[in-house]
Protein backbone atom coordinates (compact mmCIF):
# COMPACT_ATOMS: atom_id res chain seq x y z
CA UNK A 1 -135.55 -9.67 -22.81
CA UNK A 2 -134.81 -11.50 -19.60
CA UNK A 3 -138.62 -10.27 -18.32
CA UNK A 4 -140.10 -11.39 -21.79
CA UNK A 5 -138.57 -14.58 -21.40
CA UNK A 6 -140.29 -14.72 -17.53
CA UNK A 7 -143.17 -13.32 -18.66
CA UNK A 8 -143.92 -16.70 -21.68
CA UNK A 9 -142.82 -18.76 -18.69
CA UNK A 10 -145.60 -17.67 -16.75
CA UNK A 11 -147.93 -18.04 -19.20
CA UNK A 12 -146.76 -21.14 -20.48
CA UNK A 13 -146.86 -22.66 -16.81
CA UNK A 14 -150.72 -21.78 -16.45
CA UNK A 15 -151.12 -22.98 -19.83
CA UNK A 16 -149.10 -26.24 -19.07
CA UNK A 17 -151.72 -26.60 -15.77
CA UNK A 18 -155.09 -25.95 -17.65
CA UNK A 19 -153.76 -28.91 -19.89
CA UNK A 20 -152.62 -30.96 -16.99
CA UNK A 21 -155.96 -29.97 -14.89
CA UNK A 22 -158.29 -31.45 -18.04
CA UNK A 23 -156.01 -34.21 -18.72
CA UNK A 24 -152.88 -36.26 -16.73
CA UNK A 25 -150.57 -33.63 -15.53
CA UNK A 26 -147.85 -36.37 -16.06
CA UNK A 27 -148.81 -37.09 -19.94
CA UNK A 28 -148.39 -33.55 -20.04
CA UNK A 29 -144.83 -33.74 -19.23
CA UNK A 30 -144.47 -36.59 -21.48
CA UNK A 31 -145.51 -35.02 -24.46
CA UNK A 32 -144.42 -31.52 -23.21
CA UNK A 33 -140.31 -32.57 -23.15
CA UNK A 34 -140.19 -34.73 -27.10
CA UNK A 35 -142.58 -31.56 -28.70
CA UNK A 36 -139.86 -29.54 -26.85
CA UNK A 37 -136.71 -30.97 -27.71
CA UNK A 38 -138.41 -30.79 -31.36
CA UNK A 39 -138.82 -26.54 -31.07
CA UNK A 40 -135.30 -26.24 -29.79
CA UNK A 41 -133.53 -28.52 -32.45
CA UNK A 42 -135.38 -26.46 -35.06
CA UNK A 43 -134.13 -23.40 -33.48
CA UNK A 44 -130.77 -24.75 -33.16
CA UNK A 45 -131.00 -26.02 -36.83
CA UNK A 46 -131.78 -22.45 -38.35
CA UNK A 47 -129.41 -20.48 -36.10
CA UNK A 48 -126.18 -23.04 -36.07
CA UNK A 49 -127.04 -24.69 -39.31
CA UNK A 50 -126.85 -28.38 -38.02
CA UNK A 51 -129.36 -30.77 -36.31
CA UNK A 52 -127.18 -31.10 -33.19
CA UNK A 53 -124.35 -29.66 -31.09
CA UNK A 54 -121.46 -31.90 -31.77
CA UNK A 55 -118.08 -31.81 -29.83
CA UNK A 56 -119.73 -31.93 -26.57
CA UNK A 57 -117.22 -33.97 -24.24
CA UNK A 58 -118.91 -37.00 -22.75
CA UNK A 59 -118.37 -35.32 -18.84
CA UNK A 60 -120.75 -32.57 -20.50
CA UNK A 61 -123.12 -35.34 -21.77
CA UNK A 62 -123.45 -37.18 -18.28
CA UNK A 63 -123.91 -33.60 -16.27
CA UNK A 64 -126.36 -32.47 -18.65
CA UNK A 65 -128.04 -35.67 -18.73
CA UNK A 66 -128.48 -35.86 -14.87
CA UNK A 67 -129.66 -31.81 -14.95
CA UNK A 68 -132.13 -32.64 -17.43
CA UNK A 69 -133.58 -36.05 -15.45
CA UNK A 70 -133.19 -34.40 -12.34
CA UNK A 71 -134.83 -31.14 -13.06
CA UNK A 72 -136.46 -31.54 -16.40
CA UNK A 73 -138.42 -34.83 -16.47
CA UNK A 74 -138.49 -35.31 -12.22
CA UNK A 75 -139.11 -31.83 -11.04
CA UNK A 76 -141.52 -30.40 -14.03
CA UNK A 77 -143.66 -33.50 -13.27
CA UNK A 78 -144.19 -32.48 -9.66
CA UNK A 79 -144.51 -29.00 -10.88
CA UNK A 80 -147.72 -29.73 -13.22
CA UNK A 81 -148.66 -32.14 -10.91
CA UNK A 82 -148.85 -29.40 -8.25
CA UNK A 83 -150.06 -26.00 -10.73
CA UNK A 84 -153.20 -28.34 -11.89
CA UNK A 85 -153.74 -29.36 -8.18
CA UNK A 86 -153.80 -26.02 -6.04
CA UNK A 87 -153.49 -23.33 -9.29
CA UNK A 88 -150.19 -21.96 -10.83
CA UNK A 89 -149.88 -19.01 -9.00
CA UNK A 90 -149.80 -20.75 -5.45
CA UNK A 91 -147.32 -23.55 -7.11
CA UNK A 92 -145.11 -20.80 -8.24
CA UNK A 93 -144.65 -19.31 -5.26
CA UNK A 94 -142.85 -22.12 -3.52
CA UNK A 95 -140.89 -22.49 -6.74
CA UNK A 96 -139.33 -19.47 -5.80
CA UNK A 97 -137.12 -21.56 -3.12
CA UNK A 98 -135.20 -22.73 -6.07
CA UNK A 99 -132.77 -20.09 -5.92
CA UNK A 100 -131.91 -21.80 -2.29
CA UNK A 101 -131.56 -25.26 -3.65
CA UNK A 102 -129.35 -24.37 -6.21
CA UNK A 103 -126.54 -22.09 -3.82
CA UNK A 104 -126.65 -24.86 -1.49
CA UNK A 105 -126.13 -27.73 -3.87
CA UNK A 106 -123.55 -25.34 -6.06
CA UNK A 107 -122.15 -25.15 -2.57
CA UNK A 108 -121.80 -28.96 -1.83
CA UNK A 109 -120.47 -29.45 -5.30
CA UNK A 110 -118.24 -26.72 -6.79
CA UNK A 111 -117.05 -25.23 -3.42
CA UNK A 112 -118.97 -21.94 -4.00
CA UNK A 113 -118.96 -19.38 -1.58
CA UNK A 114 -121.91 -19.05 1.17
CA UNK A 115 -121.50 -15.71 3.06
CA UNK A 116 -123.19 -13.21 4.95
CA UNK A 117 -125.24 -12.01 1.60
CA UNK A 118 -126.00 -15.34 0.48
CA UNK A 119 -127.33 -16.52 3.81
CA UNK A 120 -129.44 -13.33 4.11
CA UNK A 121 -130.67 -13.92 1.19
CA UNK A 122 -131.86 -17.90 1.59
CA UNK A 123 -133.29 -16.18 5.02
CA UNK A 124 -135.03 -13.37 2.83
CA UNK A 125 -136.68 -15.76 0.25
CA UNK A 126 -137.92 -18.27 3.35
CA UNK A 127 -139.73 -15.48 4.91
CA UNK A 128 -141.28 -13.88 1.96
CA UNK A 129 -142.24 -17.72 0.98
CA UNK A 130 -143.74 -18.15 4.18
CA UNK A 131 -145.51 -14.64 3.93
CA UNK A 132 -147.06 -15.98 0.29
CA UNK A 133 -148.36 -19.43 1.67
CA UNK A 134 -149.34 -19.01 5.58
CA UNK A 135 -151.65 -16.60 5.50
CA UNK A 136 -155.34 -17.48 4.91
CA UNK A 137 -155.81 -18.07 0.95
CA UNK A 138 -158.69 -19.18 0.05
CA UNK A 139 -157.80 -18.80 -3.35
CA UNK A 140 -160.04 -18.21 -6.89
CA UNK A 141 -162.09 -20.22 -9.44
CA UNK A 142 -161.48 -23.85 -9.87
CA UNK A 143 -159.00 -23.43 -7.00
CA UNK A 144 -161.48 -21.73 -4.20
CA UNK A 145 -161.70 -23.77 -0.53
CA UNK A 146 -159.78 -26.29 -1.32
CA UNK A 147 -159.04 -28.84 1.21
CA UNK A 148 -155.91 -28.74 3.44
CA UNK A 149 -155.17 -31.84 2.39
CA UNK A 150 -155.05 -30.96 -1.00
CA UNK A 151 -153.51 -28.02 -0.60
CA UNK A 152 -150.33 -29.72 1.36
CA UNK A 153 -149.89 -32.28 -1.31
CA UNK A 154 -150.01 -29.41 -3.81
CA UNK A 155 -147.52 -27.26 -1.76
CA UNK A 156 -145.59 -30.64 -1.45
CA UNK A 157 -144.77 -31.03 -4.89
CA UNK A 158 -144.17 -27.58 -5.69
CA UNK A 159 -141.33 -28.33 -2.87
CA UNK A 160 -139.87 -31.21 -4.41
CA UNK A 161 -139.94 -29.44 -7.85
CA UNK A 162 -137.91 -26.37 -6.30
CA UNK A 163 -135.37 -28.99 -4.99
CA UNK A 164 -135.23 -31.07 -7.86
CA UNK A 165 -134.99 -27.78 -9.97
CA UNK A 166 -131.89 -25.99 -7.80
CA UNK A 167 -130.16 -29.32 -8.32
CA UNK A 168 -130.52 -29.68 -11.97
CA UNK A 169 -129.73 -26.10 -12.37
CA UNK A 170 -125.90 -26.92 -10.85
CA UNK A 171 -125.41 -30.42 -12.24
CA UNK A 172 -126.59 -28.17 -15.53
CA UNK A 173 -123.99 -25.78 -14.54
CA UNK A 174 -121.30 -28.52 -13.92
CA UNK A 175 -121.55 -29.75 -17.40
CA UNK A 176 -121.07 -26.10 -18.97
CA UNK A 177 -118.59 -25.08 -17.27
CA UNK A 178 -116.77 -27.52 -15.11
CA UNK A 179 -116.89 -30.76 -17.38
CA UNK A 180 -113.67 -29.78 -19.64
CA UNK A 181 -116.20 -27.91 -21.78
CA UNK A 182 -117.13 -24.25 -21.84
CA UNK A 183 -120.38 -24.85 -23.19
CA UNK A 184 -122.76 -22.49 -25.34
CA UNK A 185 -125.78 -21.88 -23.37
CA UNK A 186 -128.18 -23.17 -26.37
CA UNK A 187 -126.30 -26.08 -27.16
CA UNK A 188 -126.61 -27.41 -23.16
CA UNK A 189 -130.31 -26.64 -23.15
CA UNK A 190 -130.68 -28.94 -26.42
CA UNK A 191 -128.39 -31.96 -25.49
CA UNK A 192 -130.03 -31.10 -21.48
CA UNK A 193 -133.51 -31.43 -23.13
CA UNK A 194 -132.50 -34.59 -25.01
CA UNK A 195 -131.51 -36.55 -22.02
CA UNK A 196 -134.71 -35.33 -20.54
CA UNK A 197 -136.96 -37.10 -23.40
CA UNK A 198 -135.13 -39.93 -23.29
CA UNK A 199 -135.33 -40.30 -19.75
CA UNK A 200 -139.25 -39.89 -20.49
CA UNK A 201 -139.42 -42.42 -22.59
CA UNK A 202 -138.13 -45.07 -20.32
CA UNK A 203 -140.71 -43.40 -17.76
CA UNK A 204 -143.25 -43.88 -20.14
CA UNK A 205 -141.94 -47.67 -20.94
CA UNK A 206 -142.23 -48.44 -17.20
CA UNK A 207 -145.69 -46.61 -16.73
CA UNK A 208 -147.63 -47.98 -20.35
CA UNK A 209 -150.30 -47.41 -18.63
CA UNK A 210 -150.13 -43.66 -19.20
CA UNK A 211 -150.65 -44.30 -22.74
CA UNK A 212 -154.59 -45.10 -21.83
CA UNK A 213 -154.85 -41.15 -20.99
CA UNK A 214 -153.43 -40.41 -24.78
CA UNK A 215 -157.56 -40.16 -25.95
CA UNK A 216 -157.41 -37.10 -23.69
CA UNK A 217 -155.09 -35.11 -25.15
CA UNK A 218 -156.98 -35.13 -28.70
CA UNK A 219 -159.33 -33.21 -27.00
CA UNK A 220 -159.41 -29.27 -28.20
CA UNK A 221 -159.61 -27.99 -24.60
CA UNK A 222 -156.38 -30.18 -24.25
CA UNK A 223 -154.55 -29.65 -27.20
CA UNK A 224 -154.96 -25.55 -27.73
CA UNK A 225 -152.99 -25.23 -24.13
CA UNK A 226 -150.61 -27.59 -24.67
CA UNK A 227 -149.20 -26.09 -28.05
CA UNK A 228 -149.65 -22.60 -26.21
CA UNK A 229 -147.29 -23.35 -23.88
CA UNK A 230 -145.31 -25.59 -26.34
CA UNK A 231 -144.86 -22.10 -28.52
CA UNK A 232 -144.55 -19.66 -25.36
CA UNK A 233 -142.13 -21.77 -23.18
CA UNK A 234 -139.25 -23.74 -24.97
CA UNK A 235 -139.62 -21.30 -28.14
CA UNK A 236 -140.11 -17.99 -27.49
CA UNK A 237 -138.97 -18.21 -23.39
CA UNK A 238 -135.97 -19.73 -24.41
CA UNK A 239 -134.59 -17.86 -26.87
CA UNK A 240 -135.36 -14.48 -24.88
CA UNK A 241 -133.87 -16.09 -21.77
CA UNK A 242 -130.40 -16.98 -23.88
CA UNK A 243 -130.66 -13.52 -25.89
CA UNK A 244 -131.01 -11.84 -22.55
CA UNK A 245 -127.83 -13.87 -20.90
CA UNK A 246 -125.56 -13.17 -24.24
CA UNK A 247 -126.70 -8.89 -23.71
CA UNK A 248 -126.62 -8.37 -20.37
CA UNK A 249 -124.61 -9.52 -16.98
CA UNK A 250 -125.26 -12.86 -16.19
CA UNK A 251 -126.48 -12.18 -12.75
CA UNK A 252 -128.94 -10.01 -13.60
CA UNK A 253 -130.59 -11.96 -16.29
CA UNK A 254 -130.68 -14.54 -13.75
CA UNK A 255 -133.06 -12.39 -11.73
CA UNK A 256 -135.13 -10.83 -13.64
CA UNK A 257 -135.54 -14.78 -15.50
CA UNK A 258 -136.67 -15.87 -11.84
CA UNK A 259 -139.56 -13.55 -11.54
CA UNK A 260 -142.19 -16.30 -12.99
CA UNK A 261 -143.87 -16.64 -9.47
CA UNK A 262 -144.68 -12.75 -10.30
CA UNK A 263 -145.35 -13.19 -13.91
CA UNK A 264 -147.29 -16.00 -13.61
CA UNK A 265 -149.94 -14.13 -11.36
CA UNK A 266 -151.35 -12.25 -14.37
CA UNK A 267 -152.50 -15.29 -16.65
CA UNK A 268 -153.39 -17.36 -13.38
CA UNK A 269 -156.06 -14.83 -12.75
CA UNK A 270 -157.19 -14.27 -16.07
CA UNK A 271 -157.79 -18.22 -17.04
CA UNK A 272 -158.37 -19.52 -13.84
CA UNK A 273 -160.29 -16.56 -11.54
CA UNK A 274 -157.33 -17.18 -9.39
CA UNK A 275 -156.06 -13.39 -7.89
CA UNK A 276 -153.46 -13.08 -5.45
CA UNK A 277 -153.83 -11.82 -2.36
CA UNK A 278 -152.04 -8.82 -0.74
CA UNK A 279 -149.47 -11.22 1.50
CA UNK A 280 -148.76 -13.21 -1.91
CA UNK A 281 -148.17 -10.40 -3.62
CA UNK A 282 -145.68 -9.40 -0.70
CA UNK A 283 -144.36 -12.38 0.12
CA UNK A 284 -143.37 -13.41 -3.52
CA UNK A 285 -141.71 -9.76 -4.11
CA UNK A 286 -139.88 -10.47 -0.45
CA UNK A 287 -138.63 -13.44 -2.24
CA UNK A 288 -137.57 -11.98 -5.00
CA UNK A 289 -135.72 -9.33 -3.08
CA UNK A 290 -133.82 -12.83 -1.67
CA UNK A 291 -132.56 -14.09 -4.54
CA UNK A 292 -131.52 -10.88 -5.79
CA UNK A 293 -128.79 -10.86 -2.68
CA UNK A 294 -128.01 -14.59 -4.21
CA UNK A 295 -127.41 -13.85 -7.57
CA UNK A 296 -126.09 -10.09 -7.60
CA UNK A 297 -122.70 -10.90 -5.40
């Protein structure tokens, strides 16, 4: 379950950057997070039986809210940004310095252990990261010869998404677990997604002029991706990521959930032309192998 659940990630992330690559990768993320919080309250409606997870202490409310801004509204907009820029599969395969982000912040904030195995593993991930974006990549399709400039900025953002990601993945953890709550994992990701839109709406207040793109989006080649990776990411993702965590060790799930820079190579070369090279190939399995040693203590 925890592969299905990377698998629809990776195709909902090319999906997400065909929409964003024929549109405004930031509308995309605008619309993406309210059509999203809509598929998970219906989910949460037919399995709990209410519209809403009530009982959730305030400390949970302000820790989710922060996880969801932080790594939901912030870091997915670099991330589209980036995948409709220099091509999903390249994007994902920075995003696979999240695991990093995330021990180091846990680190700063809830006193988690860093040993031996943890810092071999942040070593592990950087080299197989560096093995997946330093060699010579000329890349595929729409993303062939691009120019370094480009190709920085795209890498860029990809970064910031990572760090923006590992972040919101602890604040998300501190308002589960450490926010006098012990929190079911569906009922964060709905009130965490709720924060998220409404943090997007005041984006979208301060940026009206976003709203001139809308015209775009009613565009077939637009709209078909969009509710693909509407249906593949927040439905069917999440509920085979939180089926996975509730049937097998947490740790594990965790892993095999963080193999989307793998997954993702698959629809990246099918819609885009976009195959990976031998050293991506490597270097993204390398960092794999890294956040295995993170996760699996």
């Amino acid at each position: 379950m925890a592969l299905g659940a990377a698998l629809m990630w990776g195709f909902a992330v090319t999906f997400f950057g065909m929409a964003g690559r024929r549109a405004d990768p930031g509308l995309i993320n605008i619309l993406r997070l309210p059509l999203g919080l809509l598929v998970l309250v219906l989910i949460w409606l037919v399995s709990r039986g209410s519209l809403w997870p009530v009982g959730v202490p305030a400390g949970s409310h302000l820790w989710l809210g922060l996880s969801g801004t932080v790594g939901l509204t912030l870091g997915d907009s670099f991330l589209f940004h980036s995948a409709a820029t220099i091509g999903p599969r390249r994007a994902m395969a920075v995003l696979a310095a999240t695991p990093i982000f995330a021990a180091v912040s846990a680190w700063l904030m809830l006193g988690e252990a860093l040993d031996a195995r943890a810092l071999l593993g942040i070593a592990v991930i950087l080299a197989g990261i560096v093995l997946a974006t330093a060699f010579r990549d000329q890349g595929g399709g729409e993303f062939r010869d691009l120019p370094p400039a480009v190709l920085r900025r795209g890498l860029a953002g990809a970064l910031v998404c990572s760090v923006c990601s590992g972040v919101g993945n602890t604040f998300a953890k501190t308002g589960m677990t450490r926010a006098g709550a012990d929190l079911d994992p569906l009922a964060a990701t709905v009130v965490r997604m709720g924060w998220a839109t409404v943090a997007v709406v005041l984006l979208l207040w301060w940026n009206r002029r976003s709203l001139g793109n809308l015209r775009l989006v009613t565009k077939p080649r637009v709209v078909w991706p969009l509710i693909g990776g509407l249906m593949l990411g927040p439905s069917l993702g999440m509920i085979l990521a939180i089926s996975s965590i509730k049937a097998t060790d947490t740790g594990v799930a965790t892993v095999l959930m963080n193999t989307v820079p793998l997954t993702v190579l698959l629809p990246a070369w099918i819609f885009f032309r976009d195959p990976p090279t031998r050293p991506a190939v490597a270097g993204i399995l390398l960092a794999l192998t890294g956040a295995s040693l993170l996760f699996l203590r």
